[in-house]
N, C-alpha and C. Protein backbone atom coordinates (compact mmCIF):
# COMPACT_ATOMS: atom_id res chain seq x y z
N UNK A 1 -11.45 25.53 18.61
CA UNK A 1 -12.19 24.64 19.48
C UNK A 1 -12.83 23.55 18.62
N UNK A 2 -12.87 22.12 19.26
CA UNK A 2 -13.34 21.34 18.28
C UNK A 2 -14.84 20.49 18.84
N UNK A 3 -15.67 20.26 18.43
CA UNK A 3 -17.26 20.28 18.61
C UNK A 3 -17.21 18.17 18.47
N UNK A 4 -17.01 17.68 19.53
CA UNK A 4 -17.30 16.17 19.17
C UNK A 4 -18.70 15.49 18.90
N UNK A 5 -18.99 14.82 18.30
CA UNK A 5 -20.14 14.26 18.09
C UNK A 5 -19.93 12.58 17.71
N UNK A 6 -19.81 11.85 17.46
CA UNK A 6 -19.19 10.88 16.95
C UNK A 6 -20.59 10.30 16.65
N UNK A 7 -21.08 10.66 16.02
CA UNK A 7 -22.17 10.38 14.99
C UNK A 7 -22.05 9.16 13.83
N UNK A 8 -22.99 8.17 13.52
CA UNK A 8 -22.57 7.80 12.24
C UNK A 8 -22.94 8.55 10.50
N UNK A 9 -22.48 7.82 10.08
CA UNK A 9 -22.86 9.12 8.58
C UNK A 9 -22.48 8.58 7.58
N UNK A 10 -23.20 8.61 6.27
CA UNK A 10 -22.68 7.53 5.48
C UNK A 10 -21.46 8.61 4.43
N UNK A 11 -20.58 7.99 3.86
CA UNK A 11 -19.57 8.02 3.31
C UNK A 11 -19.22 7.56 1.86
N UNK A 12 -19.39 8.59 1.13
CA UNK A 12 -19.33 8.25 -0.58
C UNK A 12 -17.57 8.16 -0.97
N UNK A 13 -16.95 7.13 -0.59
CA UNK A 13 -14.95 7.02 -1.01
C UNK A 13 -15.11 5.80 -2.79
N UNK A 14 -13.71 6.26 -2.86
CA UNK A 14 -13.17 5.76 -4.22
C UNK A 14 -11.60 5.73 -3.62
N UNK A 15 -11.30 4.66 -4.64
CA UNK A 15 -10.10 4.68 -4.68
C UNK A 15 -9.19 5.39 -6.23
N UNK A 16 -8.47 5.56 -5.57
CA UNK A 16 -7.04 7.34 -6.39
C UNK A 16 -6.02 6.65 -6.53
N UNK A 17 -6.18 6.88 -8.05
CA UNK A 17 -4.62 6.09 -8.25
C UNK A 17 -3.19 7.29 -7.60
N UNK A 18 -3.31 7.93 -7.29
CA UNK A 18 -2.33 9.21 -6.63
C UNK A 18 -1.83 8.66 -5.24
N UNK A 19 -3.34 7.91 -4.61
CA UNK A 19 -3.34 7.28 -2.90
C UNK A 19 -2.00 6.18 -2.90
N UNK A 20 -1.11 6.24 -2.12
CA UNK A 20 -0.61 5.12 -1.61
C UNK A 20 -1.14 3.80 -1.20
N UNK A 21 -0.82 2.88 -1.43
CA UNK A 21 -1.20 1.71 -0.45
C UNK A 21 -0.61 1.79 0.65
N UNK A 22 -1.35 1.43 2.17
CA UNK A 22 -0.71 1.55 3.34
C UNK A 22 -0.59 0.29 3.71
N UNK A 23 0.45 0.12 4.79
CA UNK A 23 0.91 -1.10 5.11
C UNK A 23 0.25 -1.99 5.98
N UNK A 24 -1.32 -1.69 6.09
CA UNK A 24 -2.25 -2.50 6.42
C UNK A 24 -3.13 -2.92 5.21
N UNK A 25 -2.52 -2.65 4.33
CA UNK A 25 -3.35 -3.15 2.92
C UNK A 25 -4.47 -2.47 2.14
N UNK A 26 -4.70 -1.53 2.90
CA UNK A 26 -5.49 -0.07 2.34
C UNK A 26 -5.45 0.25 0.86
N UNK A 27 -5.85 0.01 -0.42
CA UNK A 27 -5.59 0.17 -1.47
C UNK A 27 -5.59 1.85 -1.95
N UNK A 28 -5.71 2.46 -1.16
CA UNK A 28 -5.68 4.29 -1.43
C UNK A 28 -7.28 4.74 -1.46
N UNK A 29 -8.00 4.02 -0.54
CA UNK A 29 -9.52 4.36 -0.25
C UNK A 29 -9.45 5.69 0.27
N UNK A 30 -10.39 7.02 -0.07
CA UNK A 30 -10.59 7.63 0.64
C UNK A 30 -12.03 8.17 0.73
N UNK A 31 -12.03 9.58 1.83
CA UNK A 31 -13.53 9.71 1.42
C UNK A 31 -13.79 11.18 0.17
N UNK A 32 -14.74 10.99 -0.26
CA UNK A 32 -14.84 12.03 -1.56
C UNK A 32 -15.79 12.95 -1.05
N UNK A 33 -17.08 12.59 -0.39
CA UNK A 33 -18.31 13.26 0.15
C UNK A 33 -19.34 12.35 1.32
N UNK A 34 -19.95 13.13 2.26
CA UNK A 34 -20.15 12.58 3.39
C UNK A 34 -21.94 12.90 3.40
N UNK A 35 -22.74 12.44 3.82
CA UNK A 35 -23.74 12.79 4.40
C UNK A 35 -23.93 12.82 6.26
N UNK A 36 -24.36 13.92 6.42
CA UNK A 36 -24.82 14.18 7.82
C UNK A 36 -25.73 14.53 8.32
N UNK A 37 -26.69 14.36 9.27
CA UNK A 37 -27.61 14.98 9.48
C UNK A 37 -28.73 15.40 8.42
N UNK A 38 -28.36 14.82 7.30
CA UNK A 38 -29.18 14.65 5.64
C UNK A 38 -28.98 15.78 5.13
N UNK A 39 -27.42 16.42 5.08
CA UNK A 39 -27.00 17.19 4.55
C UNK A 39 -25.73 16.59 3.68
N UNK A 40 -25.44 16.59 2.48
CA UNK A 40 -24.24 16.31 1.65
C UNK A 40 -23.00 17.43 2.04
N UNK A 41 -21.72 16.72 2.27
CA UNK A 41 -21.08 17.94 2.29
C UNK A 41 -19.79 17.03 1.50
N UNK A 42 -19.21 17.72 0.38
CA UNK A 42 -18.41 17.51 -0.67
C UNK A 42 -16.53 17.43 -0.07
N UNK A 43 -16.00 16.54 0.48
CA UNK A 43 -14.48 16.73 0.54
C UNK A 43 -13.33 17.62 -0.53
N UNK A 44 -13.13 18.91 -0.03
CA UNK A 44 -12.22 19.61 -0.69
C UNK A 44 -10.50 18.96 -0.66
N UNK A 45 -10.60 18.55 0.70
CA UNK A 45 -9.04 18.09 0.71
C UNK A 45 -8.82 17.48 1.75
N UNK A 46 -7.86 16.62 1.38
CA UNK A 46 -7.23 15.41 2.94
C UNK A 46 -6.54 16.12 3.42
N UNK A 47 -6.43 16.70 4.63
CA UNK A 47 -5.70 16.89 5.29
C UNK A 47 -4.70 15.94 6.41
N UNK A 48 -4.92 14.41 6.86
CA UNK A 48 -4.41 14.03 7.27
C UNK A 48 -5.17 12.51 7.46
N UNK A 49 -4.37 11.92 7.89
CA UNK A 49 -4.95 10.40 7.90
C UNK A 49 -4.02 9.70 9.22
N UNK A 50 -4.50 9.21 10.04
CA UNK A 50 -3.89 8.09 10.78
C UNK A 50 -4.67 6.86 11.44
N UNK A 51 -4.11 5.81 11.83
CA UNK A 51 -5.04 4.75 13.18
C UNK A 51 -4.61 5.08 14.19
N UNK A 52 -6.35 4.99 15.17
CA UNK A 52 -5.65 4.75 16.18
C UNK A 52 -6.57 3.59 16.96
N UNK A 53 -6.96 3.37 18.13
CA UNK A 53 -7.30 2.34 18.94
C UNK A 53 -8.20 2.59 19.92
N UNK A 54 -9.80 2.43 19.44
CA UNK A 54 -10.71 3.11 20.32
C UNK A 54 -10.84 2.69 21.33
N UNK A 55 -10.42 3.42 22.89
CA UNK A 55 -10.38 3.28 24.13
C UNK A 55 -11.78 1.43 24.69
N UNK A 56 -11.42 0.21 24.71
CA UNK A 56 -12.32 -0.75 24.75
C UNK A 56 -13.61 0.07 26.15
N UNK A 57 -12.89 0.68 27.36
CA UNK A 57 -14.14 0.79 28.37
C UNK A 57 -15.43 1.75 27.37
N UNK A 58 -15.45 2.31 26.69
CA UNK A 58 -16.61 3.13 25.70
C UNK A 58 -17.32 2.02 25.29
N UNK A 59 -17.09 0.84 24.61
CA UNK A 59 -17.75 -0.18 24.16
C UNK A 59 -18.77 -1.16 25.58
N UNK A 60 -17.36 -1.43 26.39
CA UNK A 60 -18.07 -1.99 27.38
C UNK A 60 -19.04 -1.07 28.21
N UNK A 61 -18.72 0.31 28.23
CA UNK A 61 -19.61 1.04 28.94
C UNK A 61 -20.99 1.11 28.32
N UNK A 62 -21.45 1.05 27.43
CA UNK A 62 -22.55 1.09 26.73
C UNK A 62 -23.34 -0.30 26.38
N UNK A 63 -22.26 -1.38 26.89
CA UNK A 63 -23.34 -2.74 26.93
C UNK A 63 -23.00 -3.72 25.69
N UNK A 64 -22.34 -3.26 25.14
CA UNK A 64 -21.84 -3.48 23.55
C UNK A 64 -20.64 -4.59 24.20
N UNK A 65 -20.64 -5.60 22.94
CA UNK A 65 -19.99 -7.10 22.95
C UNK A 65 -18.57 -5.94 22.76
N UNK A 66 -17.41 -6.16 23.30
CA UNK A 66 -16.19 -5.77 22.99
C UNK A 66 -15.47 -6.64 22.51
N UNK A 67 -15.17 -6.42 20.86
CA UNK A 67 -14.56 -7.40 20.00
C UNK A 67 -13.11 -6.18 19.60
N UNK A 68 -11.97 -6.90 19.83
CA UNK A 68 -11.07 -6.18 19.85
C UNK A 68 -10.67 -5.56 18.27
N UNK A 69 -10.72 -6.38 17.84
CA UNK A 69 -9.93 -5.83 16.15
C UNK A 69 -11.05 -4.93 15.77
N UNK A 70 -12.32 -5.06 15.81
CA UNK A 70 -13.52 -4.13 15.79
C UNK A 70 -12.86 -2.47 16.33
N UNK A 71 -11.89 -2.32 17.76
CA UNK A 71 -11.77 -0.84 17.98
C UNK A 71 -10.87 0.27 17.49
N UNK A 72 -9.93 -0.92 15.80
CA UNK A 72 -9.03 -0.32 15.54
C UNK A 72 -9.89 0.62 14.09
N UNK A 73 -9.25 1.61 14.27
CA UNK A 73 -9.78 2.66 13.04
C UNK A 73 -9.35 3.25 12.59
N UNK A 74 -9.39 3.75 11.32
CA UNK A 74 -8.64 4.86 10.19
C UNK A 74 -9.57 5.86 10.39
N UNK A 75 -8.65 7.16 10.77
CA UNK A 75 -9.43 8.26 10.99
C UNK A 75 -8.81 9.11 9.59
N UNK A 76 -9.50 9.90 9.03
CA UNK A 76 -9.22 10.65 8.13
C UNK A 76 -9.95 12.82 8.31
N UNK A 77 -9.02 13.37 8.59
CA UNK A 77 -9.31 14.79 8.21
C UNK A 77 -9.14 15.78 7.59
N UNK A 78 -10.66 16.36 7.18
CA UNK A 78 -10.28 17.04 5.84
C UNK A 78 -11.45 18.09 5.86
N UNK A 79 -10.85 18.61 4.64
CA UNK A 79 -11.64 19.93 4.82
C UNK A 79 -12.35 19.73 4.08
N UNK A 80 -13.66 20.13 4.28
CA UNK A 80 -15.33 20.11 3.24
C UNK A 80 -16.34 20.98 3.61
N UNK A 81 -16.68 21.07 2.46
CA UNK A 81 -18.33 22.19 2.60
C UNK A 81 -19.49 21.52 1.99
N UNK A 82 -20.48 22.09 2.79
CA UNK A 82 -22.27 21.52 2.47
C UNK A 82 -21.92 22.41 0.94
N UNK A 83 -22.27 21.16 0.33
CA UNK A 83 -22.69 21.39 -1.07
C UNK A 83 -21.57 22.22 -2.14
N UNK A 84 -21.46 22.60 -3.16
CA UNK A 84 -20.64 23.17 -4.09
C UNK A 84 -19.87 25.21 -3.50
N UNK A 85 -21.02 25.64 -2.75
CA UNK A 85 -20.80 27.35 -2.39
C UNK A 85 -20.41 27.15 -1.04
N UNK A 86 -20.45 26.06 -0.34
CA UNK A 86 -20.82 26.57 0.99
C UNK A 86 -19.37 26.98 1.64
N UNK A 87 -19.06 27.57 3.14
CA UNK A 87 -17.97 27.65 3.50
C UNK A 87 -17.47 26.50 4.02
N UNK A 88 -15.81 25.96 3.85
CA UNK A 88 -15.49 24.98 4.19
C UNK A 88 -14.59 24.98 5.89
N UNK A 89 -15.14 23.56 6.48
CA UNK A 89 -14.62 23.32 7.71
C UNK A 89 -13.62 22.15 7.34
N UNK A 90 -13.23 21.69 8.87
CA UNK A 90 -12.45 21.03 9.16
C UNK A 90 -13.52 19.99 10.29
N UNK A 91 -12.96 18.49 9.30
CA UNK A 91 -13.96 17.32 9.88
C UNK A 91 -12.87 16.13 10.05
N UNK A 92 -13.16 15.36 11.04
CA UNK A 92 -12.65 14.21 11.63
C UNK A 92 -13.73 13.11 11.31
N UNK A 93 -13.37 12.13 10.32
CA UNK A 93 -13.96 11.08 9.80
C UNK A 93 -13.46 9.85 9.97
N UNK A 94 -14.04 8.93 10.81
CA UNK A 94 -13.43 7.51 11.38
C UNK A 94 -14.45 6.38 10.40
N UNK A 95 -13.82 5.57 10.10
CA UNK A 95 -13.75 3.90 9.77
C UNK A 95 -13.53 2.65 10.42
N UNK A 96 -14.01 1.64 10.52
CA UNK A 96 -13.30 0.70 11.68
C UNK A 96 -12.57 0.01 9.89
N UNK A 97 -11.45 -0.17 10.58
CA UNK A 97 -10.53 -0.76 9.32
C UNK A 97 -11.13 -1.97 9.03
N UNK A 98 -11.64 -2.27 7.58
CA UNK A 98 -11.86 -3.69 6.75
C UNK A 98 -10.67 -4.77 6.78
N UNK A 99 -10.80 -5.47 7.10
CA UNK A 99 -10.55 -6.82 7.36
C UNK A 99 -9.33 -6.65 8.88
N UNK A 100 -9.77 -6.13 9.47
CA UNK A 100 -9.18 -6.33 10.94
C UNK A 100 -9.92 -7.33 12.20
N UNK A 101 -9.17 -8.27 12.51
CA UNK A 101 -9.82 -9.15 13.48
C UNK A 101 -10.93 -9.09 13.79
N UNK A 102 -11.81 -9.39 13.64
CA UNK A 102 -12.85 -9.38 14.80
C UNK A 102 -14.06 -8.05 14.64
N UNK A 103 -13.55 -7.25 13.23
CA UNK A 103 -14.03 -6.27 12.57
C UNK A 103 -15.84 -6.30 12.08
N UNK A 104 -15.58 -7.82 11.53
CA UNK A 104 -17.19 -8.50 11.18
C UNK A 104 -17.68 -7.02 10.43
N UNK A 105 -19.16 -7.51 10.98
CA UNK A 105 -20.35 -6.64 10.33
C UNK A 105 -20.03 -4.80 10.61
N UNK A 106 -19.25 -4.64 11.53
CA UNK A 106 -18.39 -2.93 11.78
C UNK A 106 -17.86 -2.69 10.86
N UNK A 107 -16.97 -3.15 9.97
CA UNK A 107 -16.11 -2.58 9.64
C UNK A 107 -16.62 -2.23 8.37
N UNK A 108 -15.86 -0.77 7.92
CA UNK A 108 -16.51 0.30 6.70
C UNK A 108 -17.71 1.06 7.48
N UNK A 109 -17.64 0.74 8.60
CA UNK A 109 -19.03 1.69 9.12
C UNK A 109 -18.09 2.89 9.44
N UNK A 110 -18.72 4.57 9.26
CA UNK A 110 -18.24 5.72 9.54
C UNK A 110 -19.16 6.16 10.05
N UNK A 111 -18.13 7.03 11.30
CA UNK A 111 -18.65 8.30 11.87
C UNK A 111 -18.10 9.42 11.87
N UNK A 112 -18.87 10.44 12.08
CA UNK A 112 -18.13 11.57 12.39
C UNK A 112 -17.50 12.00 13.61
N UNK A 113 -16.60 12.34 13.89
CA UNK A 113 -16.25 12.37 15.45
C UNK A 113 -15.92 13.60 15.84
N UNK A 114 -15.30 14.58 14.75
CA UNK A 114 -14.96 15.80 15.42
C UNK A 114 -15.29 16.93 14.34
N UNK A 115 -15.66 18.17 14.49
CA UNK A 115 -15.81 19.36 13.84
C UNK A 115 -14.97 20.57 14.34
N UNK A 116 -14.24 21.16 13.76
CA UNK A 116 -13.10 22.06 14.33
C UNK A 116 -13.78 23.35 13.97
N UNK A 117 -14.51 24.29 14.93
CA UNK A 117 -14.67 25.60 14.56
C UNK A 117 -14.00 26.61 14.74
């Protein structure tokens, strides 16, 4: 079962010379360690990466200017634990992609969106 929250949260990434470049120009950014809720929790492993295209009525429903290139995002999931001992989950980590239309002052902002228990 997976626990949504789509929270924001800040995001400690580097780029890996191992990472591919993707064909939106992504230089192999990923994330390394996350803060949440003012808890650190350390990325053990990528498990998966894709974009997709955040539904525009969520933006307009909340009153928010709907700028289109702003709803496209790199989601990344992976497995991590609070701190060095802790037990590790499975987390869904979104980005609005850097330099996408209309992206402005959004983009590189992260949230968390999903927790798989």
């Amino acid at each position: 079962m997976d626990r949504r929250y789509e929270e924001p949260i800040d995001v400690r990434d580097a780029a890996h010379e191992d990472a591919p470049a993707s064909s939106d120009g992504d230089p192999g950014r990923r994330p390394d360690a996350f803060v949440w809720r003012g808890r650190l929790y350390v990325v053990r492993a990528i498990l998966d990466q894709w974009n997709e295209h955040r539904p525009w009525w969520r933006d307009a429903r909340g009153g928010h200017e709907v700028v289109a290139g702003a709803r496209e995002r790199r989601v990344w999931r992976v497995e991590a634990s609070p701190g060095r001992l802790g037990g590790a989950q499975v987390y869904d980590l979104a980005a609005t992609l850097p330099g996408s239309p209309g992206a402005g002052a959004q983009a590189n902002q992260w949230q968390l969106l999903r927790v798989a228990d």
